[in-house]
Structures are given as structure tokens and as C-alpha cells.
PDB file of N, CA and C in Angstrom:
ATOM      1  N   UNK A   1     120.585 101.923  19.938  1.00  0.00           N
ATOM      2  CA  UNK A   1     120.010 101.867  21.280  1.00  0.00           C
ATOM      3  C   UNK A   1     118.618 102.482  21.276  1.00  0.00           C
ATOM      4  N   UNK A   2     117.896 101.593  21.889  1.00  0.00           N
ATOM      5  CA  UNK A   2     116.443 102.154  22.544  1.00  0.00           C
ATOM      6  C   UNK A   2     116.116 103.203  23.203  1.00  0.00           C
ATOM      7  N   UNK A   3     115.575 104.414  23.517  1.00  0.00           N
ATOM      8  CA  UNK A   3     115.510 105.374  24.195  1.00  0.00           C
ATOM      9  C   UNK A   3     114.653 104.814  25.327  1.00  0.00           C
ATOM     10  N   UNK A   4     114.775 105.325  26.764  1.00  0.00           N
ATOM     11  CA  UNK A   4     113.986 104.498  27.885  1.00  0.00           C
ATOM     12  C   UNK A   4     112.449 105.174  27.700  1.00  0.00           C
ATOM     13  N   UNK A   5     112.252 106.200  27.083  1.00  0.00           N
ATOM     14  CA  UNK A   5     110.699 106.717  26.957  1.00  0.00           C
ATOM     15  C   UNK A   5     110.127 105.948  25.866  1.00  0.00           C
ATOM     16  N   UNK A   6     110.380 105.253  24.379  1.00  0.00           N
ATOM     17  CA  UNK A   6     110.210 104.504  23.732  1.00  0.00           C
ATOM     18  C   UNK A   6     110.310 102.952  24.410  1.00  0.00           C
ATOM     19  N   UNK A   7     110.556 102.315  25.169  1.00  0.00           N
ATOM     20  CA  UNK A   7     110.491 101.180  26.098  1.00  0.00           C
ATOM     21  C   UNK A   7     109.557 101.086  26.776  1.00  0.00           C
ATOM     22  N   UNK A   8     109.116 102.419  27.490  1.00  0.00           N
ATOM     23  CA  UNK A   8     108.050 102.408  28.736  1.00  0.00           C
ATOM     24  C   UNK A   8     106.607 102.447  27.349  1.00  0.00           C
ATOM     25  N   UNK A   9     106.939 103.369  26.012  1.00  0.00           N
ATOM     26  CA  UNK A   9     105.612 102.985  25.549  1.00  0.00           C
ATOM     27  C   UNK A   9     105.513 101.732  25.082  1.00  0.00           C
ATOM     28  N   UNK A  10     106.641 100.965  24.605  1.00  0.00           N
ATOM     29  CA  UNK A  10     106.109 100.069  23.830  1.00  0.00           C
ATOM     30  C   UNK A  10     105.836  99.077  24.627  1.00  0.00           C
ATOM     31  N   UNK A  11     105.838  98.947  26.150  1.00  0.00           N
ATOM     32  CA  UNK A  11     105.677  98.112  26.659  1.00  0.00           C
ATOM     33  C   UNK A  11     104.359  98.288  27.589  1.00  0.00           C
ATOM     34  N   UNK A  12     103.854  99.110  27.607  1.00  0.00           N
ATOM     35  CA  UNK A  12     102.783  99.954  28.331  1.00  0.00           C
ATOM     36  C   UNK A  12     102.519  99.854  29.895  1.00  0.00           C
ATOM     37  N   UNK A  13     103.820 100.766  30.173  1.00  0.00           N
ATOM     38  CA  UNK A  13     104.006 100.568  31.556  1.00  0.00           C
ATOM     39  C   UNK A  13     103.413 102.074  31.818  1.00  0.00           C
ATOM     40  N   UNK A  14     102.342 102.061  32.595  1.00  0.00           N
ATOM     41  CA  UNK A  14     101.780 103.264  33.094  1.00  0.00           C
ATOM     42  C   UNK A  14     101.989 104.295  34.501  1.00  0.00           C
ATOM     43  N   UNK A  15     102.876 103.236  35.641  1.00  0.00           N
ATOM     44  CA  UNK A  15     103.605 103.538  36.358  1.00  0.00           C
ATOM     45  C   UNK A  15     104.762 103.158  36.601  1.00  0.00           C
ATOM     46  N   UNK A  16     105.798 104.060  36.529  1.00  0.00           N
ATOM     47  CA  UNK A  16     107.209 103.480  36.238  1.00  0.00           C
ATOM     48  C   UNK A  16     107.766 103.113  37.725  1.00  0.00           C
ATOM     49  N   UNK A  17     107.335 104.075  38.241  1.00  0.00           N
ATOM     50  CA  UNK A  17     107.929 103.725  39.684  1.00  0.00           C
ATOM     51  C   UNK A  17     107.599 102.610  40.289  1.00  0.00           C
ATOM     52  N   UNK A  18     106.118 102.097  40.065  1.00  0.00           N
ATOM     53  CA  UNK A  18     105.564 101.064  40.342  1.00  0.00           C
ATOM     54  C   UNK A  18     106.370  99.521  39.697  1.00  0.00           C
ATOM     55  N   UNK A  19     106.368 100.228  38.518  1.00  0.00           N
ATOM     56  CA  UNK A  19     107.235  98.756  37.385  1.00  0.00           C
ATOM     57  C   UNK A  19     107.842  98.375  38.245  1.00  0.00           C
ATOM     58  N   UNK A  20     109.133  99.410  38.124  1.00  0.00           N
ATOM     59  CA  UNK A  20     110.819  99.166  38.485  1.00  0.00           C
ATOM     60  C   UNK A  20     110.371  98.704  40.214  1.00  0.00           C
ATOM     61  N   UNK A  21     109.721  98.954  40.777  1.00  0.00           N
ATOM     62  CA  UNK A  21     109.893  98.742  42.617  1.00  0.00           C
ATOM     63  C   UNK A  21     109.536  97.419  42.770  1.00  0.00           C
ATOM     64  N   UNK A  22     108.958  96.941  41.615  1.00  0.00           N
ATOM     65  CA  UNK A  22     108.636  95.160  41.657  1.00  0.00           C
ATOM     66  C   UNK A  22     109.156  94.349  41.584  1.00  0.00           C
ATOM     67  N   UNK A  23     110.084  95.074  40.768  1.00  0.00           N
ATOM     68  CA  UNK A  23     111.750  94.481  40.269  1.00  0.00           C
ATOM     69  C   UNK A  23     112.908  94.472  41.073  1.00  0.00           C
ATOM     70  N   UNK A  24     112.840  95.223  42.189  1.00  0.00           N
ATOM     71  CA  UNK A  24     113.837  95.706  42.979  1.00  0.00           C
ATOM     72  C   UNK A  24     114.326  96.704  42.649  1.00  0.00           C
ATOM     73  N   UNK A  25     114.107  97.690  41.847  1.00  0.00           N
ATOM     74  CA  UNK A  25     114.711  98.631  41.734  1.00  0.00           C
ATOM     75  C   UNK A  25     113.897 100.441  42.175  1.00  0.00           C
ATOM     76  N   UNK A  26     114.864 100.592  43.364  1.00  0.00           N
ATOM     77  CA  UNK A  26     114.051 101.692  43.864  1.00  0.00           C
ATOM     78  C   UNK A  26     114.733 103.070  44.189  1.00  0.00           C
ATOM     79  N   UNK A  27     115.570 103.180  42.783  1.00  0.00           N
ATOM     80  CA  UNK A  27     116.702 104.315  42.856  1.00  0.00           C
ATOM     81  C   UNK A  27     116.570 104.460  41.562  1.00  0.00           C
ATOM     82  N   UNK A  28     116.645 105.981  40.789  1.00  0.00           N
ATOM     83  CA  UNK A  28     116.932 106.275  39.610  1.00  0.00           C
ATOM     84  C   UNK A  28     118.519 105.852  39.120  1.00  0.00           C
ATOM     85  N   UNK A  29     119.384 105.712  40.032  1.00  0.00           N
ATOM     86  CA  UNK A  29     120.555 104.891  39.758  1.00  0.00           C
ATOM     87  C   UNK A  29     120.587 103.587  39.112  1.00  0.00           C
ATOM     88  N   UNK A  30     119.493 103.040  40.475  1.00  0.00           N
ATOM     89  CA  UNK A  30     119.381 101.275  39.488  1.00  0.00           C
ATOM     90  C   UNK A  30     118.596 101.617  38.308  1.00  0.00           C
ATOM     91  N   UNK A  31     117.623 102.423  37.608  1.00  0.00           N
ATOM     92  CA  UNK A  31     116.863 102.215  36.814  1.00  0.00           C
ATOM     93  C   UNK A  31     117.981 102.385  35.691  1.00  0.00           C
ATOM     94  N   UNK A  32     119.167 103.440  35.794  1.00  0.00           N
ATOM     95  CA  UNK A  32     120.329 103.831  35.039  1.00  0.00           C
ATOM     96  C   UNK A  32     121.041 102.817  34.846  1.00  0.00           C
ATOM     97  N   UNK A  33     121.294 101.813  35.671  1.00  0.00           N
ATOM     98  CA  UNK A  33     122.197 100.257  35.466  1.00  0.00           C
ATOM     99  C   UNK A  33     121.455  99.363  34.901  1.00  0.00           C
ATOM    100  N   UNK A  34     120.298  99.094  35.277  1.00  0.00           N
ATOM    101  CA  UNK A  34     119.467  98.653  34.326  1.00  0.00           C
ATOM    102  C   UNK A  34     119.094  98.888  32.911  1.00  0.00           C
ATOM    103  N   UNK A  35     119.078 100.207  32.391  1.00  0.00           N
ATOM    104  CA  UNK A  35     119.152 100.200  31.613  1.00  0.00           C
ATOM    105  C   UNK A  35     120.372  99.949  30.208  1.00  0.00           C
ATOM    106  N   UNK A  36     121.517 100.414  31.070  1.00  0.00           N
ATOM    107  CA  UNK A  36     122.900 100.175  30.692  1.00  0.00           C
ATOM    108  C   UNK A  36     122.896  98.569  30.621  1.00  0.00           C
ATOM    109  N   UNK A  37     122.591  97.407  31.227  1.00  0.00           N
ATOM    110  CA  UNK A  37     122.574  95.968  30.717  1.00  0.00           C
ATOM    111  C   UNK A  37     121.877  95.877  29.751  1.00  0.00           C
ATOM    112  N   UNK A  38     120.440  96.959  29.642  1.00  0.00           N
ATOM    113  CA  UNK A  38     119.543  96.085  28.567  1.00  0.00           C
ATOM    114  C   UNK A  38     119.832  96.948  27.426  1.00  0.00           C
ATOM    115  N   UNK A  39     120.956  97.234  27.418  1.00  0.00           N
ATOM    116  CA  UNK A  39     121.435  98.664  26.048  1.00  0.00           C
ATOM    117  C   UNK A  39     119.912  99.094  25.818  1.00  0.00           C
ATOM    118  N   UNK A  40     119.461 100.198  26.347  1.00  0.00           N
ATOM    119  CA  UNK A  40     118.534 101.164  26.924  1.00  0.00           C
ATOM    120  C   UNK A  40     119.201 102.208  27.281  1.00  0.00           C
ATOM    121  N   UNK A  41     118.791 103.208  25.949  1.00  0.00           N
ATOM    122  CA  UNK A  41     119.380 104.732  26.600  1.00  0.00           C
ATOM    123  C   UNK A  41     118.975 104.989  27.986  1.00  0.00           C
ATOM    124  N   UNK A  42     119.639 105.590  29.213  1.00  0.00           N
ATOM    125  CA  UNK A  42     119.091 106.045  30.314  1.00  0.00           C
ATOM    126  C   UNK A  42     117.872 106.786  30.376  1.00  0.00           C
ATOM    127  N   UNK A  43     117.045 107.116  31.027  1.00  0.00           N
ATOM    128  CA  UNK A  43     116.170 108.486  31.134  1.00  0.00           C
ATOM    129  C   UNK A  43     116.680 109.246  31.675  1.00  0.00           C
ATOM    130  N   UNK A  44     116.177 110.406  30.892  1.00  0.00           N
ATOM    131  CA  UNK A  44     116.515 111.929  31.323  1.00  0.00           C
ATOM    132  C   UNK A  44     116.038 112.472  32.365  1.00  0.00           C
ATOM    133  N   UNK A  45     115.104 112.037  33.123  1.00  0.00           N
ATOM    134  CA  UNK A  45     113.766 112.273  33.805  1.00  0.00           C
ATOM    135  C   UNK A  45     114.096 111.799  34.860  1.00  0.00           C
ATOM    136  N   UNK A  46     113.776 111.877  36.660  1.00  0.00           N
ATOM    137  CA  UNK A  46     114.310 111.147  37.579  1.00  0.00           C
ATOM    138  C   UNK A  46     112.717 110.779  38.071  1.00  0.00           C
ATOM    139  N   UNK A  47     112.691 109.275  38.159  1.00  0.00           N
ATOM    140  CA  UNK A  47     111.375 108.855  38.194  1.00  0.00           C
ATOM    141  C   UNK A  47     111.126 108.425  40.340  1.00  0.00           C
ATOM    142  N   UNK A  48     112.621 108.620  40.822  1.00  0.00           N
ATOM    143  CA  UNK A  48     112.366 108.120  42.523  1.00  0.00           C
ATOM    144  C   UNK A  48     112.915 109.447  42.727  1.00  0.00           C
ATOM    145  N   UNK A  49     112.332 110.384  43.290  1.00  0.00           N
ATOM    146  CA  UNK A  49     113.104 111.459  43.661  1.00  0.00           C
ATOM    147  C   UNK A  49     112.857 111.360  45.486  1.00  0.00           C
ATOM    148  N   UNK A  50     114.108 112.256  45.708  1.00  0.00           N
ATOM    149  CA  UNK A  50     113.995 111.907  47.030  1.00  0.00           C
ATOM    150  C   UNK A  50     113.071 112.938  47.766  1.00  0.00           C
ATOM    151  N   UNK A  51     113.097 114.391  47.736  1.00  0.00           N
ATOM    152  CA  UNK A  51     112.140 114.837  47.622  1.00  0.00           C
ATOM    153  C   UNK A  51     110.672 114.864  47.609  1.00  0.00           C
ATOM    154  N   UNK A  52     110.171 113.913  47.498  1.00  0.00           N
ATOM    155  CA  UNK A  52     108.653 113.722  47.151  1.00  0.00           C
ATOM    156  C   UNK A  52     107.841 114.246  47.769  1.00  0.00           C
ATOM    157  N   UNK A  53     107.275 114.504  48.419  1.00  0.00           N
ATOM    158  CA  UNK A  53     106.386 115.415  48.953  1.00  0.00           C
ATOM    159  C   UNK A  53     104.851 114.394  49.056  1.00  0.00           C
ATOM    160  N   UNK A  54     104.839 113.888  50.754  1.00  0.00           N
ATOM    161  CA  UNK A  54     104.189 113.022  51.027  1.00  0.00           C
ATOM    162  C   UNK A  54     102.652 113.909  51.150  1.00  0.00           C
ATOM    163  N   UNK A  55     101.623 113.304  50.645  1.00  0.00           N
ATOM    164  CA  UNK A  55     100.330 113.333  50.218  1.00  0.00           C
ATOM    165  C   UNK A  55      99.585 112.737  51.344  1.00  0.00           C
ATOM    166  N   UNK A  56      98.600 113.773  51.937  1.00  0.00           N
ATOM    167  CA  UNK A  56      97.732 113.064  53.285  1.00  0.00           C
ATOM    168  C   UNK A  56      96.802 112.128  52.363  1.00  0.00           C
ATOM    169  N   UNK A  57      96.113 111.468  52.509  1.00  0.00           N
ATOM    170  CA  UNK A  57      95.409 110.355  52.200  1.00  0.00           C
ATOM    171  C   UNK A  57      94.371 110.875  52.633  1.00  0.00           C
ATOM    172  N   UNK A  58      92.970 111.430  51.345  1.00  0.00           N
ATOM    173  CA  UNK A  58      91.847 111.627  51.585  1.00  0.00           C
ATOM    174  C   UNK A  58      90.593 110.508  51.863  1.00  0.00           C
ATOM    175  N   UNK A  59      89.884 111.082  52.967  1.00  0.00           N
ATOM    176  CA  UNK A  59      89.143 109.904  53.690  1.00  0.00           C
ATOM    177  C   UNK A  59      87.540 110.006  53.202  1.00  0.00           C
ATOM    178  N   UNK A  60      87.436 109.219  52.465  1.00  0.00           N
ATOM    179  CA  UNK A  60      85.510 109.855  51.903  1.00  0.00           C
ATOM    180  C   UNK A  60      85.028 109.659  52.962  1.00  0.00           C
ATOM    181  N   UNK A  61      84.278 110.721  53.526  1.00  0.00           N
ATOM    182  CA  UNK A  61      82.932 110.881  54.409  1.00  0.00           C
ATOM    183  C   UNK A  61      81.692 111.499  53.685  1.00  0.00           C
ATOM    184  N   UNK A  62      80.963 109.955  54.247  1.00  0.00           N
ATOM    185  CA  UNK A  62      79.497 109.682  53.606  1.00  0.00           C
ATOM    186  C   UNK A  62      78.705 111.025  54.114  1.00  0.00           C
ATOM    187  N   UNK A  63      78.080 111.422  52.782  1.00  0.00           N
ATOM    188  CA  UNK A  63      77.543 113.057  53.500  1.00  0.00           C
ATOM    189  C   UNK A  63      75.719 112.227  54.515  1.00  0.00           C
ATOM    190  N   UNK A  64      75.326 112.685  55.329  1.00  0.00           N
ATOM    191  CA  UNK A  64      73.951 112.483  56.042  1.00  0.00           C
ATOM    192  C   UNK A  64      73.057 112.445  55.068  1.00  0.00           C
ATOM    193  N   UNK A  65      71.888 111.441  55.186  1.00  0.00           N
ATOM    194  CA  UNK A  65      70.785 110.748  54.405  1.00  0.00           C
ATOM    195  C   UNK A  65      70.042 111.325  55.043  1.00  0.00           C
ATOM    196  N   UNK A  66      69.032 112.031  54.070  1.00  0.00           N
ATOM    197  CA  UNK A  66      67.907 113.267  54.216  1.00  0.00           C
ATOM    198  C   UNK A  66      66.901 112.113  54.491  1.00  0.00           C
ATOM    199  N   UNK A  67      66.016 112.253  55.309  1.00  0.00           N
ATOM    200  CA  UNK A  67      65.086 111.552  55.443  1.00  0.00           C
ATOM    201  C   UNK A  67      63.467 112.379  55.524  1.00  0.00           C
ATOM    202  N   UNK A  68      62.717 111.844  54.341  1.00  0.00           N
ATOM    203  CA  UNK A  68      61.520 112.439  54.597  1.00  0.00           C
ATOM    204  C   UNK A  68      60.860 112.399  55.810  1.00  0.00           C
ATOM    205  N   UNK A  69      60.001 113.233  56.652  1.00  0.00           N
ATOM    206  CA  UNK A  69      59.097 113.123  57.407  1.00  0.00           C
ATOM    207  C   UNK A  69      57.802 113.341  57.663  1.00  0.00           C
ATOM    208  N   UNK A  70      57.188 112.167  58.072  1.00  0.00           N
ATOM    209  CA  UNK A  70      55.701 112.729  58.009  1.00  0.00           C
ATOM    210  C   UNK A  70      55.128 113.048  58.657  1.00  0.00           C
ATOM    211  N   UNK A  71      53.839 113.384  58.870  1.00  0.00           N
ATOM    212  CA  UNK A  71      53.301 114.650  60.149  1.00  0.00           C
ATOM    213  C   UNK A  71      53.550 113.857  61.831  1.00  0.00           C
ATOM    214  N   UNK A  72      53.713 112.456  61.333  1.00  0.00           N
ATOM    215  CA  UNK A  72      53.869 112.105  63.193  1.00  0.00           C
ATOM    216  C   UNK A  72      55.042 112.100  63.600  1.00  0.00           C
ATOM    217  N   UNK A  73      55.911 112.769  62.367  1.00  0.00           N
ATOM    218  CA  UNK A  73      57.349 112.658  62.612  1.00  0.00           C
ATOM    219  C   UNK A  73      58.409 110.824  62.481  1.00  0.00           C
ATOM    220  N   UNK A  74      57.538 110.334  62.001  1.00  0.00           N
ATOM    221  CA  UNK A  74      57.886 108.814  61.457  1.00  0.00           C
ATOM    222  C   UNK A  74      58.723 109.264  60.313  1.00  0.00           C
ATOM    223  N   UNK A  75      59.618 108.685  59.568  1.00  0.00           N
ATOM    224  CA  UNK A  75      60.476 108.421  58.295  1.00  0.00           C
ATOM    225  C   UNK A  75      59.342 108.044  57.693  1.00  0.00           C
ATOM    226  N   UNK A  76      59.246 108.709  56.253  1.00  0.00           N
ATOM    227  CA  UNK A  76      58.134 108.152  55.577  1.00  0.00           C
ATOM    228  C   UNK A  76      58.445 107.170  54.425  1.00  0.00           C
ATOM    229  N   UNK A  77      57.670 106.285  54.188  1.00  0.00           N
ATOM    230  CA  UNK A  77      57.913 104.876  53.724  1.00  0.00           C
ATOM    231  C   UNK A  77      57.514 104.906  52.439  1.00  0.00           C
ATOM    232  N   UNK A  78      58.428 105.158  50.926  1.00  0.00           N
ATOM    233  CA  UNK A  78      57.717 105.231  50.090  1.00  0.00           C
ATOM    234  C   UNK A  78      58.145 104.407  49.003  1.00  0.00           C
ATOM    235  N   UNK A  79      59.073 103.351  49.847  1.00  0.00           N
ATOM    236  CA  UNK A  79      59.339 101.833  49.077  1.00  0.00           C
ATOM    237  C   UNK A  79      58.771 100.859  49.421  1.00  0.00           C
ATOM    238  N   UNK A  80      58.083 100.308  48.382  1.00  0.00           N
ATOM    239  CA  UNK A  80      56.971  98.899  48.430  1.00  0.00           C
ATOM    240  C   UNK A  80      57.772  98.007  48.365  1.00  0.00           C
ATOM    241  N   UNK A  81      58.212  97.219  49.102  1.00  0.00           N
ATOM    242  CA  UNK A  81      58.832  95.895  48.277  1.00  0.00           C
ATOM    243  C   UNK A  81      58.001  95.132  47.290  1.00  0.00           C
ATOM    244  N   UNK A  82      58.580  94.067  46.964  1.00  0.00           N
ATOM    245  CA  UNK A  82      58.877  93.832  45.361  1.00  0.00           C
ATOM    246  C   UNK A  82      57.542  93.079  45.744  1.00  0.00           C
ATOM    247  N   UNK A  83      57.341  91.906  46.612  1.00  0.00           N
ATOM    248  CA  UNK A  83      56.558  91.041  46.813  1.00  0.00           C
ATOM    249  C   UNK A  83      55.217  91.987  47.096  1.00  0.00           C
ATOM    250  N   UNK A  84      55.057  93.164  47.753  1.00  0.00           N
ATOM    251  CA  UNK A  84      54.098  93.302  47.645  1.00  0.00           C
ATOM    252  C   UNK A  84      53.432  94.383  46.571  1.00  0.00           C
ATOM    253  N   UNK A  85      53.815  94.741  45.769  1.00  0.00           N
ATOM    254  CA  UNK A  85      53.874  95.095  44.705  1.00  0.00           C
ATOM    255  C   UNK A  85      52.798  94.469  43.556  1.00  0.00           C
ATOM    256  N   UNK A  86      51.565  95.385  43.115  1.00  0.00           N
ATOM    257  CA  UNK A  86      51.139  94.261  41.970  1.00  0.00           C
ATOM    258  C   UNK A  86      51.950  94.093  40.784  1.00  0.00           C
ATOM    259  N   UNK A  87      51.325  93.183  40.551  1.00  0.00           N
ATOM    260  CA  UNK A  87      52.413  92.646  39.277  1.00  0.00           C
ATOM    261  C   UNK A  87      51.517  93.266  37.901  1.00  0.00           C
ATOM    262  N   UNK A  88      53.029  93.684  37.218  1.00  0.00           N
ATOM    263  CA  UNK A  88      52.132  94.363  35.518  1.00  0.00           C
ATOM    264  C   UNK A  88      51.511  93.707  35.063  1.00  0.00           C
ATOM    265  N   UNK A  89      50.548  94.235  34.263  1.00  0.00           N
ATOM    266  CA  UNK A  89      49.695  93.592  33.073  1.00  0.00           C
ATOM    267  C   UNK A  89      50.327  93.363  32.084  1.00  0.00           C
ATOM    268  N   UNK A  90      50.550  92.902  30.829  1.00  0.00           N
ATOM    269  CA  UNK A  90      51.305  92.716  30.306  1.00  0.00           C
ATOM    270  C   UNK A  90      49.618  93.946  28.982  1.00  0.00           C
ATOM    271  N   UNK A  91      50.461  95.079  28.072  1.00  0.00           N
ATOM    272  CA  UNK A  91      49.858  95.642  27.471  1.00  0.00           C
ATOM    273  C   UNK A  91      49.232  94.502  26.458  1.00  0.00           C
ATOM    274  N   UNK A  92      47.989  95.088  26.137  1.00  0.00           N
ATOM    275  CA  UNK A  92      47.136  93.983  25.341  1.00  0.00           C
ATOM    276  C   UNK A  92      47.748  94.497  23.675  1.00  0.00           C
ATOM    277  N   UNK A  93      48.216  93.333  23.159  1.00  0.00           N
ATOM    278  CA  UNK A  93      48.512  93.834  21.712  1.00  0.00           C
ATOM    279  C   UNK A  93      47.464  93.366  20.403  1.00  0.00           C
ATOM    280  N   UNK A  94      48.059  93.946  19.661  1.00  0.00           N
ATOM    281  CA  UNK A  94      46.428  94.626  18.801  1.00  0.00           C
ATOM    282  C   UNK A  94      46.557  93.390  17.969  1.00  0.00           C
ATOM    283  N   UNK A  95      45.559  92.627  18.014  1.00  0.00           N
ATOM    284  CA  UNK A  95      45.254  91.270  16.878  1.00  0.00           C
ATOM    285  C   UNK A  95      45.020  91.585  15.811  1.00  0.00           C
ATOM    286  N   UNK A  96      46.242  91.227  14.675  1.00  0.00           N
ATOM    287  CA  UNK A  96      46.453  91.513  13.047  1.00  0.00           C
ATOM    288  C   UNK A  96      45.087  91.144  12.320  1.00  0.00           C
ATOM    289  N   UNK A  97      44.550  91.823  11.475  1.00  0.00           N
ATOM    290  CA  UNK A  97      43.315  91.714  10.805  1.00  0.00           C
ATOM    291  C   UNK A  97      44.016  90.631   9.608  1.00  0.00           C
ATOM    292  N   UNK A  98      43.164  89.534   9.480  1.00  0.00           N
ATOM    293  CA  UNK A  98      43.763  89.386   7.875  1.00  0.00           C
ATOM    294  C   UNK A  98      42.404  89.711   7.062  1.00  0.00           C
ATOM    295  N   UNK A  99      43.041  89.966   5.672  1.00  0.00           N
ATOM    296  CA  UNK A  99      42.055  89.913   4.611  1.00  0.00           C
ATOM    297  C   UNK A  99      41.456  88.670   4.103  1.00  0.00           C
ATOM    298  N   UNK A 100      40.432  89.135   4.181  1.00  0.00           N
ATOM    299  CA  UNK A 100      39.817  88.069   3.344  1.00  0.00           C
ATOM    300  C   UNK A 100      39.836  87.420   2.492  1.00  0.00           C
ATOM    301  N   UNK A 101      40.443  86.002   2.315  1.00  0.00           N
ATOM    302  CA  UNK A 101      40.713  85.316   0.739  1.00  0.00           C
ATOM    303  C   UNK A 101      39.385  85.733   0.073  1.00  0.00           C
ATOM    304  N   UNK A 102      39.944  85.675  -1.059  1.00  0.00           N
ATOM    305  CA  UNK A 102      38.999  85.988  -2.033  1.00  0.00           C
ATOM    306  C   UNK A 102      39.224  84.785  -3.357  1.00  0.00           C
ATOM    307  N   UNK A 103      37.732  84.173  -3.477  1.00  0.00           N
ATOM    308  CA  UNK A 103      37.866  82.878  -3.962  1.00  0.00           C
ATOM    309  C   UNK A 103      38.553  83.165  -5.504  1.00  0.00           C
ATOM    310  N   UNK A 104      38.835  82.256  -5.885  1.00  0.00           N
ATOM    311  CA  UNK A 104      39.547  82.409  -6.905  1.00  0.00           C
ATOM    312  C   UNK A 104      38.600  81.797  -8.250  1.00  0.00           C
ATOM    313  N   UNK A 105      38.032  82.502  -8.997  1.00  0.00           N
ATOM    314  CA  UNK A 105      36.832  82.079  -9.957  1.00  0.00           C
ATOM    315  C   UNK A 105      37.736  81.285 -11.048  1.00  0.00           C
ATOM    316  N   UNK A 106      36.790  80.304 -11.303  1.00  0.00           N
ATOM    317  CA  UNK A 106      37.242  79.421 -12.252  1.00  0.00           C
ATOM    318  C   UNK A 106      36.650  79.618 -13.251  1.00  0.00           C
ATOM    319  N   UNK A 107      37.545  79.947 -14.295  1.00  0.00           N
ATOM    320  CA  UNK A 107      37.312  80.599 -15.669  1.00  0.00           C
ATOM    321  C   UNK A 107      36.836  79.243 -16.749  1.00  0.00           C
ATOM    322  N   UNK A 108      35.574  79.228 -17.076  1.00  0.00           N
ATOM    323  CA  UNK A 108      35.550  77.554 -18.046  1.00  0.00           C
ATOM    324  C   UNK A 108      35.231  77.999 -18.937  1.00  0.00           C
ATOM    325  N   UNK A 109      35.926  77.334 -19.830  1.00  0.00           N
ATOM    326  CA  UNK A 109      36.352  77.903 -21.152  1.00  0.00           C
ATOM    327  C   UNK A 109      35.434  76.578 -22.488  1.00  0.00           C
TER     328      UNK A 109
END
């Protein structure tokens, strides 16, 4: 027999409670009968406890956007859009020197 902690790795189930509740099974009992059909040692571990201890649900609040100001008290504007924006130069790259052929003397013999 399979041990049920060797099952959950080899199958890479990362939430068990999640697995089994997809399946219908939402009792450490059924997970125990279940495992008993699929000759699967039980777990030792109780993965639905009744107990649980319900978790408030944290709410992100966006912290306030600092806004620069300028002396007339306007938001100060220090994004150009794209369009008006000049456009780069493209850097000038350095034109390769070649050497100078050098004629090739004809030796007459």
C-alpha cells in the first residue's frame, strides 16, 4: 500500500482540501473511504477540520498619490507625452578606416 503523503507528492497536489472538495469529498472521513477503495494508506493528518478558524479577508487600500506642486498651486506636469517628445538621434558611429592596399610589385625575373 501507498502512503496518502507519497500520493499527494507524486501527484502534485498542492491543496488537498481544495483537490478532494472537487471531488466531493469534504470530510476527513470521505478522504479515509477514499482512500480505503484506492488501497491508499489513510492520512494521519486531518486535512477538513471542523474547527477552522475563519480568516477576515484583507482589503488592499490604495495608499494617496503625492502630488507635486507648483508655486500657483497647479499639479505639476512633468510627463511629456510620447508625441510630443523629440525623437533620438540615433549616435553617429565611427566609420572603419581601411588600410591601404598596397600594390603588389611584380618581381621580373
Amino acid at each position: 500500500m501507498r502512503t496518502f503523503d507519497r500520493y499527494i507528492n507524486r501527484k502534485r497536489i498542492t491543496d488537498v482540501k481544495k483537490y478532494f472538495s472537487t471531488r466531493g469529498i469534504t470530510s476527513d472521513e470521505g478522504i479515509r473511504g477514499w482512500c480505503l477503495s484506492q488501497e491508499i494508506e489513510p492520512p494521519t493528518t486531518n486535512y477538513f477540520s471542523t474547527t477552522e478558524p475563519v480568516q477576515p479577508s484583507k482589503v488592499a487600500v490604495p495608499e494617496p498619490v503625492k502630488v507635486a506642486l507648483d508655486e500657483s498651486g497647479e499639479p505639476e506636469v512633468w510627463h511629456v507625452p510620447a508625441a510630443e517628445r523629440p525623437l533620438r538621434k540615433s549616435s553617429k558611429t565611427g566609420k572603419k578606416t581601411t588600410r591601404p592596399k598596397t600594390q603588389k610589385k611584380n618581381s621580373v625575373k
